[in-house]
Every structure is written in structure tokens, then in C-alpha cells.
N, C-alpha and C. Protein backbone atom coordinates (compact mmCIF):
# COMPACT_ATOMS: atom_id res chain seq x y z
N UNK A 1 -38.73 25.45 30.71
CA UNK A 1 -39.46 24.55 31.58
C UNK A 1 -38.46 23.61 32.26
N UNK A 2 -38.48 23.32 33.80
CA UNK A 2 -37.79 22.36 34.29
C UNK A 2 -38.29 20.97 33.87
N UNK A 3 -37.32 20.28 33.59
CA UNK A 3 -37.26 18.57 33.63
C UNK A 3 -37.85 18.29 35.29
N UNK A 4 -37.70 18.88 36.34
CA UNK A 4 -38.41 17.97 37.33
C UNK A 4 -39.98 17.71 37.45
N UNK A 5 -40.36 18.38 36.84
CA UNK A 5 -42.31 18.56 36.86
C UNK A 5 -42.53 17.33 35.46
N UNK A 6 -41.61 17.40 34.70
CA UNK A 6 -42.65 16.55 33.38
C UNK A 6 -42.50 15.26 33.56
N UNK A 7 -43.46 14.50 33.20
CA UNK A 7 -43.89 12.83 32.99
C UNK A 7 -43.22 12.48 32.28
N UNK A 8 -42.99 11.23 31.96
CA UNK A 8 -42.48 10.47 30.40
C UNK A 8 -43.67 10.15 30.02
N UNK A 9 -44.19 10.07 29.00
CA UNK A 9 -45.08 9.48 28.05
C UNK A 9 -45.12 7.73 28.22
N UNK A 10 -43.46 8.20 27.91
CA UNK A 10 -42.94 6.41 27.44
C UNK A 10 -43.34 5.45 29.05
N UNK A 11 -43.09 6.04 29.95
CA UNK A 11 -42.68 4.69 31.24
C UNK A 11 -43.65 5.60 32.68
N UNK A 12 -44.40 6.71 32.24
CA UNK A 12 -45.01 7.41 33.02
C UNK A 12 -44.34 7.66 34.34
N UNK A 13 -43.10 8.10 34.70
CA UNK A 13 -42.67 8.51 35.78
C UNK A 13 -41.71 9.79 35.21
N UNK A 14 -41.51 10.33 36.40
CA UNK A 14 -41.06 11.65 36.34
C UNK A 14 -39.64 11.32 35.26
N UNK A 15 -39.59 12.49 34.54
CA UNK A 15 -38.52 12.59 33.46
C UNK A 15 -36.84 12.90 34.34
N UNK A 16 -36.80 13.30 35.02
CA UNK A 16 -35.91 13.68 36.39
C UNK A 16 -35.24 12.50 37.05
N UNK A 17 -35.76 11.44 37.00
CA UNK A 17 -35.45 9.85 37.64
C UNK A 17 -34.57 9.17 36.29
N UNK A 18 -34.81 9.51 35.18
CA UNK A 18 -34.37 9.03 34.09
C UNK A 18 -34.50 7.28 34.01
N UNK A 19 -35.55 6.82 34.40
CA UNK A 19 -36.06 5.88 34.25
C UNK A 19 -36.05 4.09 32.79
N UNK A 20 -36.22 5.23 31.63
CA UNK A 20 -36.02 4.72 30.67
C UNK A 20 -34.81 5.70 29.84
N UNK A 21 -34.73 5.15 28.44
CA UNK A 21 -34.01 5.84 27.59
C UNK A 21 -34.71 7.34 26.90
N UNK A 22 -36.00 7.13 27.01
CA UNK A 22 -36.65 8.40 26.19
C UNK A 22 -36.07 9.55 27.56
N UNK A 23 -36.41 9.01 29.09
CA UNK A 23 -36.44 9.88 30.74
C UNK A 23 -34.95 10.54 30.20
N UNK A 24 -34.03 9.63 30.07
CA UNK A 24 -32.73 10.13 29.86
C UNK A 24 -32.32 11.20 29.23
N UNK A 25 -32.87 10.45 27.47
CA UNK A 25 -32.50 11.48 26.37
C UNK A 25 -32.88 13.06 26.37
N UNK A 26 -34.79 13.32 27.03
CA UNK A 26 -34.90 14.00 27.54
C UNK A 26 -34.19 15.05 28.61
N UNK A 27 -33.82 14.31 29.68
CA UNK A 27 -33.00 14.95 30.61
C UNK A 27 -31.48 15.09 30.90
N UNK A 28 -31.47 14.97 29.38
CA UNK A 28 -29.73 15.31 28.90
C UNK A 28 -30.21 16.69 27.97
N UNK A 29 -30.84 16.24 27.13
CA UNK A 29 -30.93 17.44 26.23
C UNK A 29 -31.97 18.86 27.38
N UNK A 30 -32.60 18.83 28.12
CA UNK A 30 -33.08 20.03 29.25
C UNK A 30 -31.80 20.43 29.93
N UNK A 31 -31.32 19.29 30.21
CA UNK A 31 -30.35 20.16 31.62
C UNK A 31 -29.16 21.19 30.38
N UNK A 32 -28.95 22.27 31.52
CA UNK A 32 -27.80 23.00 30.72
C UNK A 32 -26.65 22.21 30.58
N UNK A 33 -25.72 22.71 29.88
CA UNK A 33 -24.57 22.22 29.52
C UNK A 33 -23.46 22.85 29.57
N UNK A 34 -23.55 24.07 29.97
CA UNK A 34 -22.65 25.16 30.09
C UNK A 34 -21.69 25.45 28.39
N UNK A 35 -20.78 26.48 28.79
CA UNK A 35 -19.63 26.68 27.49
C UNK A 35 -19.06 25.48 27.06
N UNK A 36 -18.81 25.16 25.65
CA UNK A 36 -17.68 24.07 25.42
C UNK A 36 -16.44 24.75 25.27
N UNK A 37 -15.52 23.69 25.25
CA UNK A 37 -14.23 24.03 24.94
C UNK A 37 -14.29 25.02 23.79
N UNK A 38 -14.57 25.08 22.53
CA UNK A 38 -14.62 25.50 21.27
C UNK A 38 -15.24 26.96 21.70
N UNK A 39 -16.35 27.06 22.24
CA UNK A 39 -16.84 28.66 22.76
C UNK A 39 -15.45 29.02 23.66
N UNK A 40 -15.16 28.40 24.67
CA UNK A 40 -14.15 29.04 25.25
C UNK A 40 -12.99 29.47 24.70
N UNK A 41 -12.67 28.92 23.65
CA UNK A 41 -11.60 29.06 23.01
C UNK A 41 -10.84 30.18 22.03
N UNK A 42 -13.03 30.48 21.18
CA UNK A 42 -12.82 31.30 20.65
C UNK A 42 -12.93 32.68 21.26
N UNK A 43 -13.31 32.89 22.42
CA UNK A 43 -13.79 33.76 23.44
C UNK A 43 -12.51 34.24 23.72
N UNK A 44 -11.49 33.08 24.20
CA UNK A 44 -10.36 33.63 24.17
C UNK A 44 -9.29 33.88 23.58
N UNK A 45 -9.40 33.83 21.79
CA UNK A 45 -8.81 34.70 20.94
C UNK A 45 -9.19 35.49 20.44
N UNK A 46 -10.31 36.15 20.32
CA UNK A 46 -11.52 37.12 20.43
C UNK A 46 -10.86 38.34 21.21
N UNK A 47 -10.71 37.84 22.59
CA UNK A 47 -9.95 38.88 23.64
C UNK A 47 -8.86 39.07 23.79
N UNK A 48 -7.88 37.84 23.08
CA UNK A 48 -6.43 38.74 22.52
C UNK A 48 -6.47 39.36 21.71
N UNK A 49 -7.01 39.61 20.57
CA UNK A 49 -6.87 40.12 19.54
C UNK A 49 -7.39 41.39 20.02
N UNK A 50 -8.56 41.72 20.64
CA UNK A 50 -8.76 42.95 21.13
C UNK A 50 -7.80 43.59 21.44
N UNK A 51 -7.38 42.40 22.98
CA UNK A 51 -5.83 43.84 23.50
C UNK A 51 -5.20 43.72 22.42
N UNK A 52 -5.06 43.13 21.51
CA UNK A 52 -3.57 43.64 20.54
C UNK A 52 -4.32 44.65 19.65
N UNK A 53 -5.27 44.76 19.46
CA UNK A 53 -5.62 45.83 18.33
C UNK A 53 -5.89 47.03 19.51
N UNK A 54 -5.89 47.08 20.85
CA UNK A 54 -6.15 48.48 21.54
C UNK A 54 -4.76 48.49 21.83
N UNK A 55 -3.69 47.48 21.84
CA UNK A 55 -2.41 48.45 21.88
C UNK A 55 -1.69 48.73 20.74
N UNK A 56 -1.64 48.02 19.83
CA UNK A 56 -1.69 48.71 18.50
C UNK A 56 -1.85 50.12 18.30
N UNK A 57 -3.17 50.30 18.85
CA UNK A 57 -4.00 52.20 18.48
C UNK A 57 -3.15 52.53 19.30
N UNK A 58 -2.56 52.38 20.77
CA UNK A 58 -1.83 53.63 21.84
C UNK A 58 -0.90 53.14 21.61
N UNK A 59 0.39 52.46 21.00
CA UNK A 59 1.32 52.81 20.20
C UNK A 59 1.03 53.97 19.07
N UNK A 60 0.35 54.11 18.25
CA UNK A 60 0.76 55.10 17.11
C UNK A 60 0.41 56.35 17.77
């Protein structure tokens, strides 16, 4: 569900304006956040280790 359609409860205006602290907390925790460092990180020793274990195999 998008954050631009919902109300606040708390201050009755759109959650999207971030109005109060509940508008905010809400529309921090909806919006994406993309990869962190830590996913990226391991993503990319994940994919060295691959190439080293596929050249590993076409060495022997």
C-alpha cells in the first residue's frame, strides 16, 4: 500500500506530509530503503568466491 492515500489517525492529515511524529515514523518505515551496505557487501563476496570456485574447477 502507498503512504500517499493513508490518513494519520493521530493529526488526521495525509501520512505523506509527515505532519506529526506518528505521519513520519509511518512514512519512514513505508517508503523503501533500498540495499544496505551489509547486503551489498555480502553480495559482493558471495560473487568472488563464485569466480574463484569456477576457476578453481577450469584449472584442474
Amino acid at each position: 500500500m502507498a503512504y500517499d492515500r493513508l490518513v494519520c489517525a493521530n493529526c488526521a492529515a495525509p501520512v505523506a506530509e509527515g505532519r506529526c511524529p506518528v505521519c513520519r515514523a509511518s512514512r519512514e518505515r513505508l517508503t523503501p530503503q533500498g540495499l544496505s551496505p551489509a547486503m551489498v557487501l555480502t553480495l559482493v563476496i558471495a560473487l568472488l568466491g563464485t569466480l574463484a570456485l569456477l576457476a578453481a574447477v577450469r584449472t584442474v
